[in-house]
N, C-alpha and C. Protein backbone atom coordinates (compact mmCIF):
# COMPACT_ATOMS: atom_id res chain seq x y z
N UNK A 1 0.83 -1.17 0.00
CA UNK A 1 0.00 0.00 0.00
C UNK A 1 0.88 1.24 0.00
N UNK A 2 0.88 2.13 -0.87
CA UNK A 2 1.25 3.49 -0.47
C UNK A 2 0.34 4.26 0.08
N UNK A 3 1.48 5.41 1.09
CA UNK A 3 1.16 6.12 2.15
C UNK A 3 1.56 7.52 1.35
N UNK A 4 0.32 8.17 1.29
CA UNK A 4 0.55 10.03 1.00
C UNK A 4 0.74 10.31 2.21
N UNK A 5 1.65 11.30 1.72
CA UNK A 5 2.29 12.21 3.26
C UNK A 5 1.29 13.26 3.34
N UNK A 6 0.91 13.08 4.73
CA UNK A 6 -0.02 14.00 5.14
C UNK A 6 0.97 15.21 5.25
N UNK A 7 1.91 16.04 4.61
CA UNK A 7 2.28 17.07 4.66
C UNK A 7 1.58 18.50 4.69
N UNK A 8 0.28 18.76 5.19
CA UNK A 8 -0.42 19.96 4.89
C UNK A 8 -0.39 20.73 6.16
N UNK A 9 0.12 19.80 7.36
CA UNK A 9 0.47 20.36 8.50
C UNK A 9 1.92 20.49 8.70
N UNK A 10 2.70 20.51 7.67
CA UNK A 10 4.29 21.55 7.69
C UNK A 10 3.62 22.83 8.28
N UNK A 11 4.70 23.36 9.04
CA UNK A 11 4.70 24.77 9.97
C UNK A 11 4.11 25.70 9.26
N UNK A 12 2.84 26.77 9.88
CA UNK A 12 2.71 27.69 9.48
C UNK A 12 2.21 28.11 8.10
N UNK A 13 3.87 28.17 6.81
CA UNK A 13 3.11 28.32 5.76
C UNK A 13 2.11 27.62 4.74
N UNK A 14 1.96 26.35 4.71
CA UNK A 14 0.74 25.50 4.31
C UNK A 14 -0.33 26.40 5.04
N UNK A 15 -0.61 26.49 6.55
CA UNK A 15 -1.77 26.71 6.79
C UNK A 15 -2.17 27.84 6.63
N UNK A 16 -1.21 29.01 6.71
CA UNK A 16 -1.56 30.54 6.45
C UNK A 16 -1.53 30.58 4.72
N UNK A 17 -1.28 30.09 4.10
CA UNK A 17 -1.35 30.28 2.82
C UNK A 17 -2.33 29.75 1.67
N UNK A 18 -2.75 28.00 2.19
CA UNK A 18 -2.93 27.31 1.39
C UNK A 18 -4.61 26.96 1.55
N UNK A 19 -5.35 27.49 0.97
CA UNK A 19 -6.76 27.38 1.01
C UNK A 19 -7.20 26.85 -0.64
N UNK A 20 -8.07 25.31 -0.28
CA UNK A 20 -8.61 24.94 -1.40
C UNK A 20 -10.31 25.05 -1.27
N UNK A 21 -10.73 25.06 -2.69
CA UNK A 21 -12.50 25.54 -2.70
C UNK A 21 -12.65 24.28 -4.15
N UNK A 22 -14.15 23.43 -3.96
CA UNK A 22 -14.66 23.18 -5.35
C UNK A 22 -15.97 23.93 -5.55
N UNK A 23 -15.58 24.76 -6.40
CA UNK A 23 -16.88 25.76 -6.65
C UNK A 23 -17.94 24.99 -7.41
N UNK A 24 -17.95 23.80 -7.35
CA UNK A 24 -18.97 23.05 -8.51
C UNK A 24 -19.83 22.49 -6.87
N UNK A 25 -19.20 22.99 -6.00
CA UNK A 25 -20.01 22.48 -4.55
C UNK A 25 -20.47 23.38 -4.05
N UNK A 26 -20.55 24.46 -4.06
CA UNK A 26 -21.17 25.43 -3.92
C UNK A 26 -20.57 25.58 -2.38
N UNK A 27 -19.07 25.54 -2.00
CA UNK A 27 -18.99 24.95 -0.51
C UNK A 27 -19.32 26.36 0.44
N UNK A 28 -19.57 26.61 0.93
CA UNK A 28 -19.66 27.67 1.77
C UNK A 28 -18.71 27.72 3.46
N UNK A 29 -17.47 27.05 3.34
CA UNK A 29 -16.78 26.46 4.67
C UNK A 29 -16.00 27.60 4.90
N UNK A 30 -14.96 27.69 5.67
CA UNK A 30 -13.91 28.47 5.95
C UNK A 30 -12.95 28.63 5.32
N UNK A 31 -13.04 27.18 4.25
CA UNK A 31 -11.63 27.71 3.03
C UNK A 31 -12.61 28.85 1.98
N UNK A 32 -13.29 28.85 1.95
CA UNK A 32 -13.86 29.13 0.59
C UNK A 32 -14.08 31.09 1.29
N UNK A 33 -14.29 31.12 2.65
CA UNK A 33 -14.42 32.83 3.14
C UNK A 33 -12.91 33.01 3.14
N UNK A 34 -11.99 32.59 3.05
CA UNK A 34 -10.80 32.61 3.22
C UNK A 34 -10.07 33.69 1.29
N UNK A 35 -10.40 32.32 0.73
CA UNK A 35 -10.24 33.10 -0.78
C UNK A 35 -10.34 34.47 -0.68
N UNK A 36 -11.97 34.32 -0.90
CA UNK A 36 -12.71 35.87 -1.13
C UNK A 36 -12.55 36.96 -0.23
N UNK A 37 -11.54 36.61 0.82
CA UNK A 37 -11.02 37.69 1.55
C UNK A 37 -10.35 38.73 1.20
N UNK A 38 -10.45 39.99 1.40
CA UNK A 38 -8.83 40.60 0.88
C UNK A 38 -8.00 41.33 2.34
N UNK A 39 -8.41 41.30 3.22
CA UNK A 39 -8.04 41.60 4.17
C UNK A 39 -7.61 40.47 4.95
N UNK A 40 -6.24 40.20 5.78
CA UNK A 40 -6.30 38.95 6.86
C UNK A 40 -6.29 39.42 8.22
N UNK A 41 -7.11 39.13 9.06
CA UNK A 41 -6.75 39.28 10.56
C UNK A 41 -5.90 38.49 11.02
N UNK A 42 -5.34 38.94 11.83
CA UNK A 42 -4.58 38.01 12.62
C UNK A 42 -5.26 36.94 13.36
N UNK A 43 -6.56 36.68 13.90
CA UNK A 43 -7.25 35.53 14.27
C UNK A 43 -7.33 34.51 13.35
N UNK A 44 -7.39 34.99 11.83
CA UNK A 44 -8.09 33.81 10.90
C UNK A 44 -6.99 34.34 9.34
N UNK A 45 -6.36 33.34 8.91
CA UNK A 45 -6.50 32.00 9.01
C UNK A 45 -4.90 31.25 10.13
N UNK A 46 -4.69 32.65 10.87
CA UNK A 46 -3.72 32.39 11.87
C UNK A 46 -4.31 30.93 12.73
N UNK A 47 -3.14 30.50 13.56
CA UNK A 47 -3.74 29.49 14.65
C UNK A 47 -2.82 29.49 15.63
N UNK A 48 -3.00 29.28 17.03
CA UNK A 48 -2.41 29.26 18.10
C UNK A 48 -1.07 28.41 17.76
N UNK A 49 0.01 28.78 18.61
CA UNK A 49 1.65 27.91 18.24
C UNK A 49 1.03 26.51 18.71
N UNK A 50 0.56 26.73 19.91
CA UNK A 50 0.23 25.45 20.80
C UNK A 50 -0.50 24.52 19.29
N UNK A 51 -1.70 25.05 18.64
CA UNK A 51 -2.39 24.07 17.98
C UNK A 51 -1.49 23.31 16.56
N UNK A 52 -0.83 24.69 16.34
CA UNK A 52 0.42 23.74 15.62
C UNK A 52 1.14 23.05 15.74
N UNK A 53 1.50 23.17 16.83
CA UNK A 53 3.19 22.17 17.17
C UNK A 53 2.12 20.85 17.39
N UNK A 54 0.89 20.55 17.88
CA UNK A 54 0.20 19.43 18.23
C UNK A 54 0.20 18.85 16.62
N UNK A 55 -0.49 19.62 15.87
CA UNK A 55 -0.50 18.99 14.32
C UNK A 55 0.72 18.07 13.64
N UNK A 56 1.90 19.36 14.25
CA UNK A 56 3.07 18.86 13.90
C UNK A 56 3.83 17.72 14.27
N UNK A 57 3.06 17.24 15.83
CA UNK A 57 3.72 16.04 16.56
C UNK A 57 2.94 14.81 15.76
N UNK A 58 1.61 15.31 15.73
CA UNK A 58 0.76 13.78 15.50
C UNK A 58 1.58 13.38 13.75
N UNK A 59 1.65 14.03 12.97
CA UNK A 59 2.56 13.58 11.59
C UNK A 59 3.53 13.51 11.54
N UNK A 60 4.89 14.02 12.71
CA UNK A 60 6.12 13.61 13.07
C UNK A 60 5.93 12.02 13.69
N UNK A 61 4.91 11.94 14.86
CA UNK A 61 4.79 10.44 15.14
C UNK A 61 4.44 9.26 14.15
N UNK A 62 3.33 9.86 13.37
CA UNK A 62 3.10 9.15 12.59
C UNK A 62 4.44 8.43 11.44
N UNK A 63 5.37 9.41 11.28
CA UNK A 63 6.22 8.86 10.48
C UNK A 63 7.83 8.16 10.81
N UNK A 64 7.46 7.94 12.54
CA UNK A 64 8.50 7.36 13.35
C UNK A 64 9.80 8.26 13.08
N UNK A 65 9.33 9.71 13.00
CA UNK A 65 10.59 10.67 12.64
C UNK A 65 11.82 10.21 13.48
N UNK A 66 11.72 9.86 14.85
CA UNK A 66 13.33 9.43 15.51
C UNK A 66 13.83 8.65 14.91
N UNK A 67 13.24 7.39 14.06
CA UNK A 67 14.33 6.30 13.80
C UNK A 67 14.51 6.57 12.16
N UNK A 68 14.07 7.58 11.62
CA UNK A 68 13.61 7.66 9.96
C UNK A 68 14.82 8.87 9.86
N UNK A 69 15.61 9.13 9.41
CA UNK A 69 16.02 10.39 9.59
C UNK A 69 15.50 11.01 8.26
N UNK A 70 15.25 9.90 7.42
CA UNK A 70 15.20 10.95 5.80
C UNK A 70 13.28 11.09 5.31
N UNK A 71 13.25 10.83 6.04
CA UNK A 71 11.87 11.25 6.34
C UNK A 71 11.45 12.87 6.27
N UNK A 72 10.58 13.26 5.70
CA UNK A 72 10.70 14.98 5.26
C UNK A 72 9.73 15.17 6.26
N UNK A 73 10.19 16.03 7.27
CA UNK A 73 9.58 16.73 8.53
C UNK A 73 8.89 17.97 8.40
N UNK A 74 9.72 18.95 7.33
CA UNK A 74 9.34 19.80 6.48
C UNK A 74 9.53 20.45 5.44
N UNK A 75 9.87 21.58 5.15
CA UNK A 75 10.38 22.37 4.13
C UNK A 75 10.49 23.62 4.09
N UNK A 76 11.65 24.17 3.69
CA UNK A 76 12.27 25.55 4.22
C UNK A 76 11.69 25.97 2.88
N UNK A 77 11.20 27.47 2.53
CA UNK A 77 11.28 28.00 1.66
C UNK A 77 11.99 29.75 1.65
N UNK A 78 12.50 29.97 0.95
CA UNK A 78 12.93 31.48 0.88
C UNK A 78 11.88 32.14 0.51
N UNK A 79 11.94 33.18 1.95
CA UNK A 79 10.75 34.35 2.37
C UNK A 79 11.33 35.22 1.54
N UNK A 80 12.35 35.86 1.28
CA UNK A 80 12.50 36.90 -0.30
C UNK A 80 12.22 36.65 -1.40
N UNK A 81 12.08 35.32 -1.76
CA UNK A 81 11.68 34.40 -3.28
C UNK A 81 9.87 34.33 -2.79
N UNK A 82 9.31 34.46 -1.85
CA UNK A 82 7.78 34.06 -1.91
C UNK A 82 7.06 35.81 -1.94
N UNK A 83 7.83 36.34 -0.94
CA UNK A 83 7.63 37.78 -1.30
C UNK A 83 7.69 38.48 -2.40
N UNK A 84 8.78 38.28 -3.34
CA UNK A 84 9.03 38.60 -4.48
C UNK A 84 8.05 38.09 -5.35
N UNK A 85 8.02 36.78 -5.49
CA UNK A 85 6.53 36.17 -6.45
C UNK A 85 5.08 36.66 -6.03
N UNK A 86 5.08 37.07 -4.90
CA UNK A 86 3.56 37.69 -4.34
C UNK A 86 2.90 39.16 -5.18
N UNK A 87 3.91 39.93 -5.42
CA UNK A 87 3.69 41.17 -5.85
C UNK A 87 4.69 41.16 -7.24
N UNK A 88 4.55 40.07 -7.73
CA UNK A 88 4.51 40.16 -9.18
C UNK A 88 3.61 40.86 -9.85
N UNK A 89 2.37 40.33 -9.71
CA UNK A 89 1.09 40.61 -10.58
C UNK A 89 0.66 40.40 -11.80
N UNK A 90 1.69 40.76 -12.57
CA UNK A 90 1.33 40.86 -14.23
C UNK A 90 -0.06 41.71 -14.52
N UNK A 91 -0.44 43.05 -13.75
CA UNK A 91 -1.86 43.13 -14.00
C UNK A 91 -2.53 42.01 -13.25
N UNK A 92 -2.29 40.97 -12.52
CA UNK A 92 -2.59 40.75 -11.76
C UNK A 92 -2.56 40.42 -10.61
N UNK A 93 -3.67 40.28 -9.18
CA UNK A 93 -3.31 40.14 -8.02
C UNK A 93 -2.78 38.88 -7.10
N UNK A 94 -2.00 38.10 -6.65
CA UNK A 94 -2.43 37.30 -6.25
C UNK A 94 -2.68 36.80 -5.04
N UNK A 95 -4.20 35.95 -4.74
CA UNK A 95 -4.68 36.26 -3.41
C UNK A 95 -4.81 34.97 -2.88
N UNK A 96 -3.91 33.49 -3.61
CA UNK A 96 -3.91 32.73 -2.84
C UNK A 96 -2.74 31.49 -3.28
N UNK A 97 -2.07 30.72 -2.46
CA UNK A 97 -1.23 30.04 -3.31
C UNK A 97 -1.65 28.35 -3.01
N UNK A 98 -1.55 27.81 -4.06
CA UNK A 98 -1.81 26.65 -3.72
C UNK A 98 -0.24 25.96 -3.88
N UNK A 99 -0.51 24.90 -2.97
CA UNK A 99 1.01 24.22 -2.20
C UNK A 99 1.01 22.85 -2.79
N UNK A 100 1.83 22.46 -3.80
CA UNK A 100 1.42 20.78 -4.19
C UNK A 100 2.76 20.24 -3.96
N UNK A 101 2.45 18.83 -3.73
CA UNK A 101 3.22 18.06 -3.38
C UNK A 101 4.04 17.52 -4.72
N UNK A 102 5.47 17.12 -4.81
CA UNK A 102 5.73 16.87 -6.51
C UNK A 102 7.19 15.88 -5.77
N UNK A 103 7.90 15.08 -7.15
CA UNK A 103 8.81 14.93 -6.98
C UNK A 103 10.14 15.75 -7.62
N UNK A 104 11.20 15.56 -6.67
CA UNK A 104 12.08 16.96 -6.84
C UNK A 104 12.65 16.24 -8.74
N UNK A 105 12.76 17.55 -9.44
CA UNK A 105 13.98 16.74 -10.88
C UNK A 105 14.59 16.22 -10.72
N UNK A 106 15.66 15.86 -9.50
CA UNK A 106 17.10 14.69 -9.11
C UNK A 106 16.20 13.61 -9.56
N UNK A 107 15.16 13.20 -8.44
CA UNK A 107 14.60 12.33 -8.16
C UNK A 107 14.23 11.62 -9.79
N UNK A 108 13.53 12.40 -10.27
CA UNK A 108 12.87 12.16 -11.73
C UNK A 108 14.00 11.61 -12.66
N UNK A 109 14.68 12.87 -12.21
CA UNK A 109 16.26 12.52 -13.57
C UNK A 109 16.73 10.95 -13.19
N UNK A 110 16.55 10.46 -12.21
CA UNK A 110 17.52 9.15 -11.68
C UNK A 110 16.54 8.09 -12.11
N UNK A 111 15.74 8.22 -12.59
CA UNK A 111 14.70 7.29 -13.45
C UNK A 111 13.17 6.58 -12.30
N UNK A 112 13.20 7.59 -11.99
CA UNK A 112 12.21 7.31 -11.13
C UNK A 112 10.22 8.21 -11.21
N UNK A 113 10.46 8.54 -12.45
CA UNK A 113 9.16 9.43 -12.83
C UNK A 113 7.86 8.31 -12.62
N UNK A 114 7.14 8.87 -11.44
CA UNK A 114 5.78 8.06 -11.46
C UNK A 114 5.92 6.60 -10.41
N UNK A 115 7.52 7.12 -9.51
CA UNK A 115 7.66 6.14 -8.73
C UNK A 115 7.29 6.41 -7.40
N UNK A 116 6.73 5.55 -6.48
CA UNK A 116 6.89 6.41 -5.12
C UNK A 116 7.72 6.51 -4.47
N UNK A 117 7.93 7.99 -3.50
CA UNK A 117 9.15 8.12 -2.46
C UNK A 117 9.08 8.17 -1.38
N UNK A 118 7.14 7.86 -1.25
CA UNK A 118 7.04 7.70 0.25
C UNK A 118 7.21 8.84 0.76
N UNK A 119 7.76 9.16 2.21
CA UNK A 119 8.38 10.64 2.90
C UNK A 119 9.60 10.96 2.55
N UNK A 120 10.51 10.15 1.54
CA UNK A 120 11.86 10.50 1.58
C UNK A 120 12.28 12.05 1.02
N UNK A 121 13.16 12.84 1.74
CA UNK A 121 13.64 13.98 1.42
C UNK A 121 14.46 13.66 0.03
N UNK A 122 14.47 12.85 -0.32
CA UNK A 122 15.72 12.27 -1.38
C UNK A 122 14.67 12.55 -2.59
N UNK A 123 13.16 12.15 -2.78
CA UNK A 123 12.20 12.89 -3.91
C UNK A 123 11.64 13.63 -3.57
N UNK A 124 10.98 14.21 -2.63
CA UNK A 124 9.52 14.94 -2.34
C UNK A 124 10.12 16.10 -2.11
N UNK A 125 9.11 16.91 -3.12
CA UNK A 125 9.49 19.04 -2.35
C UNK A 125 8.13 19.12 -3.11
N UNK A 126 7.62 20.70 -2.86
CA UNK A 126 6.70 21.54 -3.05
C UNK A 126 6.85 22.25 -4.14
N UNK A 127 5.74 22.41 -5.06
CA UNK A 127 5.79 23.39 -5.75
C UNK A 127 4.91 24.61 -5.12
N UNK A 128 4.93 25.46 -5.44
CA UNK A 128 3.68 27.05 -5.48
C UNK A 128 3.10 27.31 -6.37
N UNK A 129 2.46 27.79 -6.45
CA UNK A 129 1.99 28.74 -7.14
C UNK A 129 0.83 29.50 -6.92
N UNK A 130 0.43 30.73 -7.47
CA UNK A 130 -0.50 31.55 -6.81
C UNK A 130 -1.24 32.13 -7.73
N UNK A 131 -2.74 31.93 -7.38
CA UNK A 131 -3.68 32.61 -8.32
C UNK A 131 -4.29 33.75 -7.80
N UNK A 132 -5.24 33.79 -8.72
CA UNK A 132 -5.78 35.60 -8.79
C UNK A 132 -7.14 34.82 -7.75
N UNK A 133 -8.34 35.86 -7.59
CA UNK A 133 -9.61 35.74 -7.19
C UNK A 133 -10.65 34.83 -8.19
N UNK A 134 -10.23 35.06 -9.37
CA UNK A 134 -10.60 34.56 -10.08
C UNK A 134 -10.46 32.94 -10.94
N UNK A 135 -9.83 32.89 -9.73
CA UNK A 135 -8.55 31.35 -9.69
C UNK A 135 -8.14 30.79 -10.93
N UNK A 136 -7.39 32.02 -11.54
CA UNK A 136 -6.16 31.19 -12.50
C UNK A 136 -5.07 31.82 -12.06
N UNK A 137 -4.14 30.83 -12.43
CA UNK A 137 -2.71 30.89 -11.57
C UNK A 137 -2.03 32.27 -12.49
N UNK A 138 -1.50 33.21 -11.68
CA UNK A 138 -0.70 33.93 -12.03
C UNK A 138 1.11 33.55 -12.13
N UNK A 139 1.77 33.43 -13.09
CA UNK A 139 3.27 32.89 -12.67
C UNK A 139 4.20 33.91 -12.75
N UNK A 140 5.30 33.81 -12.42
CA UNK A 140 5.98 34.47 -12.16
C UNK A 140 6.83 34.90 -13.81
N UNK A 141 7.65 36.10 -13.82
CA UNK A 141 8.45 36.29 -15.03
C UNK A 141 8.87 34.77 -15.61
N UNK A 142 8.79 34.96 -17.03
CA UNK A 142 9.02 33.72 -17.74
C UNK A 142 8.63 32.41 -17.53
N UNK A 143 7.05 32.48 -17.18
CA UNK A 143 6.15 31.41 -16.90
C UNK A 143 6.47 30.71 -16.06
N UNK A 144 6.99 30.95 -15.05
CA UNK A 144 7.37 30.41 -14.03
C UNK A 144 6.89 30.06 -13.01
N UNK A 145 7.11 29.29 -11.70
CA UNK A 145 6.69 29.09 -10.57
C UNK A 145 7.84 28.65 -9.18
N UNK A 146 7.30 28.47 -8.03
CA UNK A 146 8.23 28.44 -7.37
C UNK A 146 8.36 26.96 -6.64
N UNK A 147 9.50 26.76 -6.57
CA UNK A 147 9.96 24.89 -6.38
C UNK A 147 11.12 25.70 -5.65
N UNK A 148 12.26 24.84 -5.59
CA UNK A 148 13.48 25.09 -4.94
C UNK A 148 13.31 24.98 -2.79
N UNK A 149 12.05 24.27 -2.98
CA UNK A 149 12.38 24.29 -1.38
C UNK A 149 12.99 23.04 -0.95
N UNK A 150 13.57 23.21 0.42
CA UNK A 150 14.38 22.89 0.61
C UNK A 150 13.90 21.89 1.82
N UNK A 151 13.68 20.56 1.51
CA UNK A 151 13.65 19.44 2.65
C UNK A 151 14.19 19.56 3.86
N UNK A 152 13.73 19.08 5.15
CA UNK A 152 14.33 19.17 6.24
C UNK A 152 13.83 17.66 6.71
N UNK A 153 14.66 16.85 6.89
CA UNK A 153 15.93 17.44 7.83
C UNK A 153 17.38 17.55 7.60
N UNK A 154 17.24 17.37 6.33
CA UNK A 154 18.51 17.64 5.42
C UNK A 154 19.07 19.11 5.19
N UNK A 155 17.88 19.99 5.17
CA UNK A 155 17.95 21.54 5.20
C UNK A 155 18.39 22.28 6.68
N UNK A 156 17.65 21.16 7.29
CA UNK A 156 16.77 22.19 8.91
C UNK A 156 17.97 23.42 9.45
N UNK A 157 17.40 24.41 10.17
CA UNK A 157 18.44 25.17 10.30
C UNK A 157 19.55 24.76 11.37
N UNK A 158 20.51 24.91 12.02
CA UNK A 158 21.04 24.63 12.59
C UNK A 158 21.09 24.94 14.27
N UNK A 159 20.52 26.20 13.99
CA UNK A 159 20.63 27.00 15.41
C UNK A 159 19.38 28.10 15.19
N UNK A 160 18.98 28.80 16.68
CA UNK A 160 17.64 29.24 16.57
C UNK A 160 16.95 27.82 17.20
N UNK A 161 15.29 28.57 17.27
CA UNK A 161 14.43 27.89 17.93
C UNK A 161 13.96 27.22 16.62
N UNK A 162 14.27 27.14 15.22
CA UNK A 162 14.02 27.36 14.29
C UNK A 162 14.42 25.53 13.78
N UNK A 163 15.44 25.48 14.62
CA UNK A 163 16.07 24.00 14.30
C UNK A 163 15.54 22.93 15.29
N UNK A 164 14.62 23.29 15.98
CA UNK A 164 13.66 22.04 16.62
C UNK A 164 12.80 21.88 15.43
N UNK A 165 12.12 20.23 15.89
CA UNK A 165 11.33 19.84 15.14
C UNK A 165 9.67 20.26 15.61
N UNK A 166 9.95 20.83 16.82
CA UNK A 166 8.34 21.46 17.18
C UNK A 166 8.85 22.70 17.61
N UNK A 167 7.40 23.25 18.06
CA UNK A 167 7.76 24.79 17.97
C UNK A 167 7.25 25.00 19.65
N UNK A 168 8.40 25.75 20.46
CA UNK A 168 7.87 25.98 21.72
C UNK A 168 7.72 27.21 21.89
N UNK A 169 6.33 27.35 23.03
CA UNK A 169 5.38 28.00 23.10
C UNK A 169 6.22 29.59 23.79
């Protein structure tokens, strides 16, 4: 049996960023007031550290992170590279990014397209990308999008509160 990585509870940016809607459902939930927002409070779609680091333990346990080391815990991305793609625009705005799961090119190049990697940091990273209100994806100069993040615990930082695997309160 393969196991999808419940990765949607990586720290923070999945959850402050990543809101999905099927408009053929007419859904009316909290992702879907989320979109059509243009303003964010800090209550919503923020969440307490405490309720994160809990998210973050139950899918660290789940993947026996102590004895796994290559197991992807999370993923670093560069806050000047997401900032920078945010206020691109092209004429247009963009007001939401969706976060997909992919395998990295190494991975692909080594003949492994359409294979699974399970949690291994050795295939799995994120792509971005971010659409308008009108949900088509806006990309960046030269049709682009953003990949290049960086697996942890192969990445993780070193020092800082930043290099635990949970986040204290």
């Amino acid at each position: 049996m393969i196991k999808i990585p419940c990765l949607l509870i990586v720290p923070g940016l999945f959850i402050s960023i990543c809101a999905c809607q099927n408009p053929e459902r007419g859904n009316t939930n909290r992702s879907q007031s989320r979109l059509q927002s243009d303003s964010i409070s800090w209550n919503q779609p923020f969440i307490p550290v405490d309720s994160a680091d809990t998210m973050i333990k139950s899918y660290l346990i789940s993947i026996n992170y102590q004895s796994a080391d290559s197991n992807v815990r999370s993923f670093i991305i560069d806050a000047n590279a997401l900032r920078q793609y945010l206020t691109v625009g092209q004429g247009a705005q963009i007001t939401n990014m969706k976060v997909m799961l992919a395998h990295n090119n190494s991975y692909i190049q080594a003949g492994n397209f359409g294979q699974p990697c399970g949690y291994s940091n050795e295939g799995l990273t994120v792509v971005l990308a971010g659409f308008g209100a009108d949900g088509n994806y806006i990309y960046a100069p030269g049709n682009k999008v953003m990949d290049y993040s960086m697996p942890c615990p192969e990445n993780c930082p070193r020092t800082g509160t930043a290099s635990r695997d949970l986040m204290p309160n």
